[in-house]
C-alpha atoms as a PDB file:
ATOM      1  CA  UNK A   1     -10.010  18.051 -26.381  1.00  0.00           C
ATOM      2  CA  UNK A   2     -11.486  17.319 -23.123  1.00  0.00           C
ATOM      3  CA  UNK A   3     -11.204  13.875 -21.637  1.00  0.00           C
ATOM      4  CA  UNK A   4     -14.892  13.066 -21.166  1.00  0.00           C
ATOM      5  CA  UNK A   5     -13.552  10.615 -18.310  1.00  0.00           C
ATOM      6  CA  UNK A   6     -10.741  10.603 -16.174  1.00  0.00           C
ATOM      7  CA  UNK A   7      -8.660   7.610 -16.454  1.00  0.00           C
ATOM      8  CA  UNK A   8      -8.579   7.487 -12.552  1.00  0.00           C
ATOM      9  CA  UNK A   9     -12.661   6.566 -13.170  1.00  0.00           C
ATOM     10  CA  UNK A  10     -11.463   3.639 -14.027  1.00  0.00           C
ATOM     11  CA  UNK A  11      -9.634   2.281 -11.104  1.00  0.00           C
ATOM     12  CA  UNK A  12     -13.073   0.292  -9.524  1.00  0.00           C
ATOM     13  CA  UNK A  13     -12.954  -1.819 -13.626  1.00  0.00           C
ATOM     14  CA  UNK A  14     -11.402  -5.041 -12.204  1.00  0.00           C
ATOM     15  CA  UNK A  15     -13.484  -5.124  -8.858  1.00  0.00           C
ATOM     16  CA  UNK A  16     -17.105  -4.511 -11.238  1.00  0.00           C
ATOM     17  CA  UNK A  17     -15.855  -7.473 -13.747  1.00  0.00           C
ATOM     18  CA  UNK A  18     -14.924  -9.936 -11.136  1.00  0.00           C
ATOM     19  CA  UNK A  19     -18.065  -9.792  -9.392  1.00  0.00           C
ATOM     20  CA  UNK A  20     -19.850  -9.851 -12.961  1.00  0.00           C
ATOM     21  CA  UNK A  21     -18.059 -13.454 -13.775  1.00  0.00           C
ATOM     22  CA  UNK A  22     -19.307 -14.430  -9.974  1.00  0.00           C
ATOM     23  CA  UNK A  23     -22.985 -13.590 -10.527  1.00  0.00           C
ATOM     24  CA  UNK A  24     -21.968 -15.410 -14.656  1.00  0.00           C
ATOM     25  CA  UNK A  25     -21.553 -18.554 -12.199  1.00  0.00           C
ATOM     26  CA  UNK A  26     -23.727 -17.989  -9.746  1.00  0.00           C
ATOM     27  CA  UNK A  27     -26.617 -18.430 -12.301  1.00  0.00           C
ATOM     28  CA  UNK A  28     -25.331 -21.398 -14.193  1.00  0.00           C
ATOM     29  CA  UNK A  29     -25.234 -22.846 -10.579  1.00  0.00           C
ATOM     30  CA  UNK A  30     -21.655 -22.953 -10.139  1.00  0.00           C
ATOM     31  CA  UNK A  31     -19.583 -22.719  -7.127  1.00  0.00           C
ATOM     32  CA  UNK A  32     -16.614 -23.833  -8.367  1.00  0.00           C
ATOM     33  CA  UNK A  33     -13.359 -21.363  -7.923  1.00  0.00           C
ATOM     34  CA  UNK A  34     -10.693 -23.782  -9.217  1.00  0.00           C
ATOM     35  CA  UNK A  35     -10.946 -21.719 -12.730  1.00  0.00           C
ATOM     36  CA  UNK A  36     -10.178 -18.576 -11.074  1.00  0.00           C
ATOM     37  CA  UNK A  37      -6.598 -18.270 -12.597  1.00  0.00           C
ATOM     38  CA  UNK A  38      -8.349 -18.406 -15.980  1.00  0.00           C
ATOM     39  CA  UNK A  39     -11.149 -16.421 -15.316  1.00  0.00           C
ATOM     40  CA  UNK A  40      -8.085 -13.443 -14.184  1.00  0.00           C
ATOM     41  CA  UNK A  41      -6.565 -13.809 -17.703  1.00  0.00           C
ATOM     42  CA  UNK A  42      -9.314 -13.590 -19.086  1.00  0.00           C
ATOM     43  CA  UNK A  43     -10.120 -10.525 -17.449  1.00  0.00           C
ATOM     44  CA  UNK A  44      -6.266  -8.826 -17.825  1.00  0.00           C
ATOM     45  CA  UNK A  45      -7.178  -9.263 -21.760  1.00  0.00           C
ATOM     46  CA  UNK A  46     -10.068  -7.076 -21.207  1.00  0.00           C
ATOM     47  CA  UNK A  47      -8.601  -4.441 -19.057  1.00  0.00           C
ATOM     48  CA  UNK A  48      -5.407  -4.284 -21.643  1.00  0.00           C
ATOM     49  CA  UNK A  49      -7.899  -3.477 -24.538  1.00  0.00           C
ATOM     50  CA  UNK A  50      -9.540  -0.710 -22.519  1.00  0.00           C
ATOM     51  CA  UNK A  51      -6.431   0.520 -21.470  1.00  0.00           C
ATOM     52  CA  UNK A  52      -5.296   0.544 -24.701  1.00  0.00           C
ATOM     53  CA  UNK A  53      -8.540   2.005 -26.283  1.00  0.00           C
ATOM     54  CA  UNK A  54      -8.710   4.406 -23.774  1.00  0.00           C
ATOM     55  CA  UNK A  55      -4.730   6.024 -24.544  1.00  0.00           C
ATOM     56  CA  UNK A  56      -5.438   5.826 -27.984  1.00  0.00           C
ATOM     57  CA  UNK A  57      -8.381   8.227 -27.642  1.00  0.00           C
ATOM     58  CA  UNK A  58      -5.938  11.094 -25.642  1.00  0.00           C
ATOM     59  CA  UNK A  59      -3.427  10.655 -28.258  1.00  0.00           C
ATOM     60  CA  UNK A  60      -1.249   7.853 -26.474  1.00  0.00           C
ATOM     61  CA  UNK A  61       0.414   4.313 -26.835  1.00  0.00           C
ATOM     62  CA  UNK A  62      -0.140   1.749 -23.981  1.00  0.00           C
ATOM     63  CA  UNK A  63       3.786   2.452 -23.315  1.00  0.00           C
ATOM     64  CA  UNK A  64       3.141   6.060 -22.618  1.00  0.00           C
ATOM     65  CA  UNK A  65       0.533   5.331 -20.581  1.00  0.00           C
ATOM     66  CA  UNK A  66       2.682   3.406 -18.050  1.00  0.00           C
ATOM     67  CA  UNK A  67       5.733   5.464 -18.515  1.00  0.00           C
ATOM     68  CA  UNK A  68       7.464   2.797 -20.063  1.00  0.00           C
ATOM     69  CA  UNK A  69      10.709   4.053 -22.219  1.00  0.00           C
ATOM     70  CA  UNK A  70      13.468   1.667 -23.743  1.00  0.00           C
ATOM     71  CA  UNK A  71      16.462   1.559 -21.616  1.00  0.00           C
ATOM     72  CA  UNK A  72      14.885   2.663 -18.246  1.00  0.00           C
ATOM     73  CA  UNK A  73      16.374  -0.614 -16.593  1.00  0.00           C
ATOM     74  CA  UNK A  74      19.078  -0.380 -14.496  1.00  0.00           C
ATOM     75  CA  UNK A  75      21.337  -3.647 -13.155  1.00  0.00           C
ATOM     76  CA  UNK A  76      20.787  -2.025 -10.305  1.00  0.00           C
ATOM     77  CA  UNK A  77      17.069  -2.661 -10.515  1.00  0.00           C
ATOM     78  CA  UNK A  78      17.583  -6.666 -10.405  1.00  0.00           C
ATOM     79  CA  UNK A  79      17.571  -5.954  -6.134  1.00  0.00           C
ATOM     80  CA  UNK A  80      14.526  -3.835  -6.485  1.00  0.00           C
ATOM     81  CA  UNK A  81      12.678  -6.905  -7.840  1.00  0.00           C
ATOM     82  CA  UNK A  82      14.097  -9.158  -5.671  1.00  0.00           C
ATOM     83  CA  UNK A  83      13.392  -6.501  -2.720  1.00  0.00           C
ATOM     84  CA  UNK A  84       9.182  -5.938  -4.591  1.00  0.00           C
ATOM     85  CA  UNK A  85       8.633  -9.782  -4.620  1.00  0.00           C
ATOM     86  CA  UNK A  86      10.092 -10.773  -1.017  1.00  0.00           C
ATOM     87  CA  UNK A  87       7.636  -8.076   0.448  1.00  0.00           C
ATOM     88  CA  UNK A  88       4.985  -9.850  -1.947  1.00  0.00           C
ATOM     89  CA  UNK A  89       5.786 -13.400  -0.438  1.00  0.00           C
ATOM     90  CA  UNK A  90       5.770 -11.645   2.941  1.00  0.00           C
ATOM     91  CA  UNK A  91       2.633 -10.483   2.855  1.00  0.00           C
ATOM     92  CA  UNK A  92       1.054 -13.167   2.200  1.00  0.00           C
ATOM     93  CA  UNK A  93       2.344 -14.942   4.567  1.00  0.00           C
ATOM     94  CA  UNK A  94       1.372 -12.437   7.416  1.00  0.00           C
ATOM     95  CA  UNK A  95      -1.876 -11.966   6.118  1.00  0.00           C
ATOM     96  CA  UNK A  96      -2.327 -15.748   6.565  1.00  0.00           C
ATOM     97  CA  UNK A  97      -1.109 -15.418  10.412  1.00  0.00           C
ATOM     98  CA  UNK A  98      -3.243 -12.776  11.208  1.00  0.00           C
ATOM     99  CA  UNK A  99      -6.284 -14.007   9.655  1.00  0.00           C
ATOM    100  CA  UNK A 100      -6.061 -18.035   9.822  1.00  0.00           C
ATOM    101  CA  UNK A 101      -3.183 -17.934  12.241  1.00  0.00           C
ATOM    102  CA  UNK A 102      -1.045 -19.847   9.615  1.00  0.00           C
ATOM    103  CA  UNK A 103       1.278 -18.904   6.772  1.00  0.00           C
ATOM    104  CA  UNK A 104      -0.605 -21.004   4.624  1.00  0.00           C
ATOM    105  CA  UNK A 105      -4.581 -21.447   4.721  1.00  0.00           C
ATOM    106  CA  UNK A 106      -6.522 -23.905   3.958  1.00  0.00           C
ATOM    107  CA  UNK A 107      -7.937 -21.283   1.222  1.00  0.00           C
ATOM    108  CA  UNK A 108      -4.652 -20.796  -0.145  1.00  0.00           C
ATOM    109  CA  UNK A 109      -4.242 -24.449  -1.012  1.00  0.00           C
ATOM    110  CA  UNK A 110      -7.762 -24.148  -2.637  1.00  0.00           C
ATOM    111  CA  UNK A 111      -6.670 -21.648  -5.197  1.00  0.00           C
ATOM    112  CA  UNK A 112      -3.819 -23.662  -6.623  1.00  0.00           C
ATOM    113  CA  UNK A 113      -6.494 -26.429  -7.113  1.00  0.00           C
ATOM    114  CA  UNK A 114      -5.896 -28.738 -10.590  1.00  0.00           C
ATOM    115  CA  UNK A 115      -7.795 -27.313 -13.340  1.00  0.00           C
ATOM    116  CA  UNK A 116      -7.671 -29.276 -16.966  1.00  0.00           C
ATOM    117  CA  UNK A 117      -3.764 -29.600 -18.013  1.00  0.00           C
ATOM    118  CA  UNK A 118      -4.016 -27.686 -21.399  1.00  0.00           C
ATOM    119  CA  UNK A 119      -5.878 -24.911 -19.700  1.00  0.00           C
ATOM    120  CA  UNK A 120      -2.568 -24.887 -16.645  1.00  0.00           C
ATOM    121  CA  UNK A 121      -0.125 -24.913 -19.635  1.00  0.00           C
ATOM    122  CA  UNK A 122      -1.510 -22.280 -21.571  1.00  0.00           C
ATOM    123  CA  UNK A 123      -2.195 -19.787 -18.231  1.00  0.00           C
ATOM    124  CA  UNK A 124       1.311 -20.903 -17.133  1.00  0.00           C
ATOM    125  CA  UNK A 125       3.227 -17.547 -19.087  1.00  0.00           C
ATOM    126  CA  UNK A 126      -0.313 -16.049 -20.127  1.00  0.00           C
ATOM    127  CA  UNK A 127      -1.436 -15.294 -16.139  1.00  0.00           C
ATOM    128  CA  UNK A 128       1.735 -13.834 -14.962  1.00  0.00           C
ATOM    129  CA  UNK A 129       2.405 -11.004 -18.180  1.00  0.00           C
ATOM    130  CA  UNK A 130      -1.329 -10.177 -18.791  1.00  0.00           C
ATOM    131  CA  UNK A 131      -1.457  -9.670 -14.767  1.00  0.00           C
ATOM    132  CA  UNK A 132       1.393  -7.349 -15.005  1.00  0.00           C
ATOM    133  CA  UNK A 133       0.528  -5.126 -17.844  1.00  0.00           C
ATOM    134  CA  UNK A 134      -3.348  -5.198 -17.281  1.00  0.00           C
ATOM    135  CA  UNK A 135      -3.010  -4.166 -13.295  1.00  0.00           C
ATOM    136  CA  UNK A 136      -0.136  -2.255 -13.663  1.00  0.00           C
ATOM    137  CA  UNK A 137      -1.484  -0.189 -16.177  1.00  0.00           C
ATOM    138  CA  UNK A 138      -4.737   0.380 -14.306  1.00  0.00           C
ATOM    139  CA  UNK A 139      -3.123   1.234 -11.392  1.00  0.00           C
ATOM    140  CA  UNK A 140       0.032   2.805 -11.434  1.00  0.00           C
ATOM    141  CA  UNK A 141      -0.666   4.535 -14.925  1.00  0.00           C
ATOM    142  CA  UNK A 142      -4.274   5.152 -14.444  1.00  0.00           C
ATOM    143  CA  UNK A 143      -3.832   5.975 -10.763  1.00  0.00           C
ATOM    144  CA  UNK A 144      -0.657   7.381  -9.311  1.00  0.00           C
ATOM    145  CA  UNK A 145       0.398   8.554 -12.452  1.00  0.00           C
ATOM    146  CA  UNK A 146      -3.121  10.642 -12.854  1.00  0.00           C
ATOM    147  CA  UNK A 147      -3.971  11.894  -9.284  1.00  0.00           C
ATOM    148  CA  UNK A 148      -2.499  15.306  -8.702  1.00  0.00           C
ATOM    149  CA  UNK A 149      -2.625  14.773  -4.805  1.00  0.00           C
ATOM    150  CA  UNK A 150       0.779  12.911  -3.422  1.00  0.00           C
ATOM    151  CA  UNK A 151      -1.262  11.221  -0.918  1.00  0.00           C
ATOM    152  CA  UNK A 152      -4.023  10.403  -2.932  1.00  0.00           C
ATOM    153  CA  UNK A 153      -1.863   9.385  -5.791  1.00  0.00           C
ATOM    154  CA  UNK A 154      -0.574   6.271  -3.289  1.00  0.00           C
ATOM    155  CA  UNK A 155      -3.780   5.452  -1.371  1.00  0.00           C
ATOM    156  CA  UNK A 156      -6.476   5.420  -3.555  1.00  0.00           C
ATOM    157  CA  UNK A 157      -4.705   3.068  -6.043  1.00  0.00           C
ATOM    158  CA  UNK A 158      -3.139   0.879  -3.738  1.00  0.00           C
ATOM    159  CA  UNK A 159      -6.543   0.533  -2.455  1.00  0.00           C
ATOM    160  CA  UNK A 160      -8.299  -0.552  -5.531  1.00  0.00           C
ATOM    161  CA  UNK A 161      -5.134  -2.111  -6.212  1.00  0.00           C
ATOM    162  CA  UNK A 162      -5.491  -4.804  -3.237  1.00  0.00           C
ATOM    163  CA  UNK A 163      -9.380  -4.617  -3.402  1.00  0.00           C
ATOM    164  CA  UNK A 164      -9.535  -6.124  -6.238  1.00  0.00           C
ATOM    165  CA  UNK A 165      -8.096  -9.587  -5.151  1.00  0.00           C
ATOM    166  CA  UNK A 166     -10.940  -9.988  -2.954  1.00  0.00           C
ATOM    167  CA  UNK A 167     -13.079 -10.975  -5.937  1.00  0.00           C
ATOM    168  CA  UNK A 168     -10.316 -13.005  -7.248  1.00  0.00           C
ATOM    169  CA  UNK A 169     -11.691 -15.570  -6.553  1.00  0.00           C
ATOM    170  CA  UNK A 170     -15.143 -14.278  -5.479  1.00  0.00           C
ATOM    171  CA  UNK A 171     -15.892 -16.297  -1.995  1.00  0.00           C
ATOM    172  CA  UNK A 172     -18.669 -13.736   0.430  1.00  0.00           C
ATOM    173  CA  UNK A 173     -16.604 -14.611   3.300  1.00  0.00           C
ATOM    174  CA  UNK A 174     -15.732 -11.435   5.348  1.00  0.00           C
ATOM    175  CA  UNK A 175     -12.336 -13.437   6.651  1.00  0.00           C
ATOM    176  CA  UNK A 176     -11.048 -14.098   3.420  1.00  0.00           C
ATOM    177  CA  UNK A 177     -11.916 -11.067   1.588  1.00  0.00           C
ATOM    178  CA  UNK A 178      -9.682  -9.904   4.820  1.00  0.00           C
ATOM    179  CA  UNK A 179      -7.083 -12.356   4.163  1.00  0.00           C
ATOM    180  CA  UNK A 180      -6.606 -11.126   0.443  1.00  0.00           C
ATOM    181  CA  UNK A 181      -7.038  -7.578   0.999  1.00  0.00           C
ATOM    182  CA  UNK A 182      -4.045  -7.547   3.362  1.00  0.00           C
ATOM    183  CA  UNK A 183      -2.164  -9.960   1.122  1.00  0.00           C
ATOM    184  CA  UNK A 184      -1.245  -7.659  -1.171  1.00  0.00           C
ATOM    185  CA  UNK A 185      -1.553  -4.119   0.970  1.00  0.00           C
ATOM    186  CA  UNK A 186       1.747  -3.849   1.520  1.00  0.00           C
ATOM    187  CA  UNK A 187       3.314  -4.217  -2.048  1.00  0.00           C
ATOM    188  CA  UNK A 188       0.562  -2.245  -4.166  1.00  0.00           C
ATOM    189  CA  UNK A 189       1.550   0.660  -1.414  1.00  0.00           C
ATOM    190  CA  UNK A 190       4.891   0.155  -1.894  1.00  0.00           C
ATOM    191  CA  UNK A 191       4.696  -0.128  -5.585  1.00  0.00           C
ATOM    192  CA  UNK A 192       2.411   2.961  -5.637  1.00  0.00           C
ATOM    193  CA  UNK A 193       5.403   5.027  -3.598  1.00  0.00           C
ATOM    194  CA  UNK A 194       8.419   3.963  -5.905  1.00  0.00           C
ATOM    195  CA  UNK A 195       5.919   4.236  -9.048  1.00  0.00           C
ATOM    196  CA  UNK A 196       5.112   8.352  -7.878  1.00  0.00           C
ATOM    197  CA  UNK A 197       8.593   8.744  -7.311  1.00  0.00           C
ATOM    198  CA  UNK A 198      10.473   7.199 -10.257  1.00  0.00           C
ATOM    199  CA  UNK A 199       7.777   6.671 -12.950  1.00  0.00           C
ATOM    200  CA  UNK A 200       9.787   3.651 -13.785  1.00  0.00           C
ATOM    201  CA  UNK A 201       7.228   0.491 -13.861  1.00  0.00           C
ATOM    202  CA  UNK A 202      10.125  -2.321 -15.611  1.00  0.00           C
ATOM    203  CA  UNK A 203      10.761  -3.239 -11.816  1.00  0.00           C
ATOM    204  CA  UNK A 204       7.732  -3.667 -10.838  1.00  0.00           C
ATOM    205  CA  UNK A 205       6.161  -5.188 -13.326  1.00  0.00           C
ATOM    206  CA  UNK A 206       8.811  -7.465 -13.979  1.00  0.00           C
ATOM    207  CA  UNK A 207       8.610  -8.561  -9.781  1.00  0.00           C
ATOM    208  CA  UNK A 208       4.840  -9.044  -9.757  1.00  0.00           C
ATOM    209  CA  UNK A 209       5.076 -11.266 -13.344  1.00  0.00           C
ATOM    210  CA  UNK A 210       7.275 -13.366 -11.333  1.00  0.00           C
ATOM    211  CA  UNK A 211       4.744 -13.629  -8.032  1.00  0.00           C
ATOM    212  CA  UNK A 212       1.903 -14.437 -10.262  1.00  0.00           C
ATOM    213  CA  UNK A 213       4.440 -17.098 -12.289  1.00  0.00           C
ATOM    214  CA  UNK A 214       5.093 -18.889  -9.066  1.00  0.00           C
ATOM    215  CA  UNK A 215       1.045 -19.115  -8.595  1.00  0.00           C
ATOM    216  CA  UNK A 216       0.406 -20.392 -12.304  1.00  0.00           C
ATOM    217  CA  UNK A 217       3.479 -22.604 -12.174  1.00  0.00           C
ATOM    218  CA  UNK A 218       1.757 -24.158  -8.640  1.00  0.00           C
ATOM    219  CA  UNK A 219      -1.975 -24.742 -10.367  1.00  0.00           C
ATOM    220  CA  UNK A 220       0.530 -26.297 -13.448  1.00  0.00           C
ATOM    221  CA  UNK A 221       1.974 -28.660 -11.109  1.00  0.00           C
ATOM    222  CA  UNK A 222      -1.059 -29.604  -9.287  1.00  0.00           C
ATOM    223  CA  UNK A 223      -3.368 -29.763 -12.713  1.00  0.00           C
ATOM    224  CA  UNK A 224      -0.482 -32.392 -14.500  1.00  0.00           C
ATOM    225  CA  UNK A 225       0.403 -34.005 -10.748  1.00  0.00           C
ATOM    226  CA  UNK A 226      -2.443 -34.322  -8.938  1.00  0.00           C
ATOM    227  CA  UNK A 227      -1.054 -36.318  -6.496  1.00  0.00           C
ATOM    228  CA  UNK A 228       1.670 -34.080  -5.347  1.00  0.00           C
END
């Protein structure tokens, strides 16, 4: 049977449902982005169901979908994931230079902001795996695995891929939407490359888990320590 839409379609999802939750607030008259982090789990949740829902309908688990097969790590892989999240870490910290001519923003200490403790708790583990699978997922298996052009296959989803953290949080600030977009260019290219080439996502799923842990841990601290 005929798909009746390409799973690549799907690549602009995140972007559309991030900017719905902003215009959600925007009406109830709130500006406040301090529940971003939640707001992003929230949203993974989604985009795992329609991932999901949408393999199941070609005949397909969610593990298919992303390639994933049991024993496809490699001790060898524990340096890729060290190698994936230093290049994370260093991108944001460019991006910061070139945009606020710092390594860390004033913006960047906004988005660990305290939210209520139970809420930091719960996100702590819940941000960093729903991140992975849900973006992952979308990207790698919806995007480089599905685009039959090589180049296209790497620069449309690393695109969307760093696009999409524009919106998280929403701010209509062309600098920062700057900022974030080149925050996380350089990895979602570089996992888009090694993805096309190996079809092995344990690495880098397992690397960006532990960039968005470091965030969640951060908002954890600063939600039960204010102070600090």
């Amino acid at each position: 049977m005929k798909d009746k839409v390409k799973l690549e379609y799907l690549l602009p999802l995140r972007c559309i449902v991030f900017l719905m939750f902003y215009v959600f607030k925007a009406l109830r008259m709130n500006s406040d982005i301090s529940s971003w982090s939640v707001i992003a789990s929230i949203t993974n949740i989604i985009t795992i169901y329609i991932l999901t829902a949408a393999a199941k309908s070609r005949g397909m688990t969610y593990s298919q979908l992303i390639n994933y097969r049991k024993g496809q790590f490699r001790a060898n892989d524990i340096f890729l994931i060290i190698a994936f999240a230093a290049v994370g870490m260093a991108g944001m910290f460019l991006s910061g230079l070139v945009c606020y001519g710092t390594i860390r923003p004033e913006v960047s200490v906004r988005l660990i902001a305290p939210i209520p403790p139970f809420f930091a708790m719960a996100n702590l583990l819940l941000l960093p795996i729903t991140a992975a699978l849900a973006e992952d997922g979308l990207y790698l298996g919806c995007g480089t695995a599905r685009i039959e052009n090589k180049y296209a296959a790497v620069i449309v989803p690393a695109f969307f891929y760093a696009l999409q953290h524009c919106f998280i949080p929403t701010i209509f600030d062309v600098r920062y939407m700057v900022y974030r977009f080149l925050m996380f260019l350089p990895l979602t290219v570089i996992f888009c490359l090694y993805y096309r080439k190996k079809r092995s996502p344990l690495p880098l799923m397992i690397s960006h888990g532990l960039l968005d842990l470091a965030t969640s841990s951060s908002i954890l601290v600063m939600s039960v320590i204010p102070e600090h």
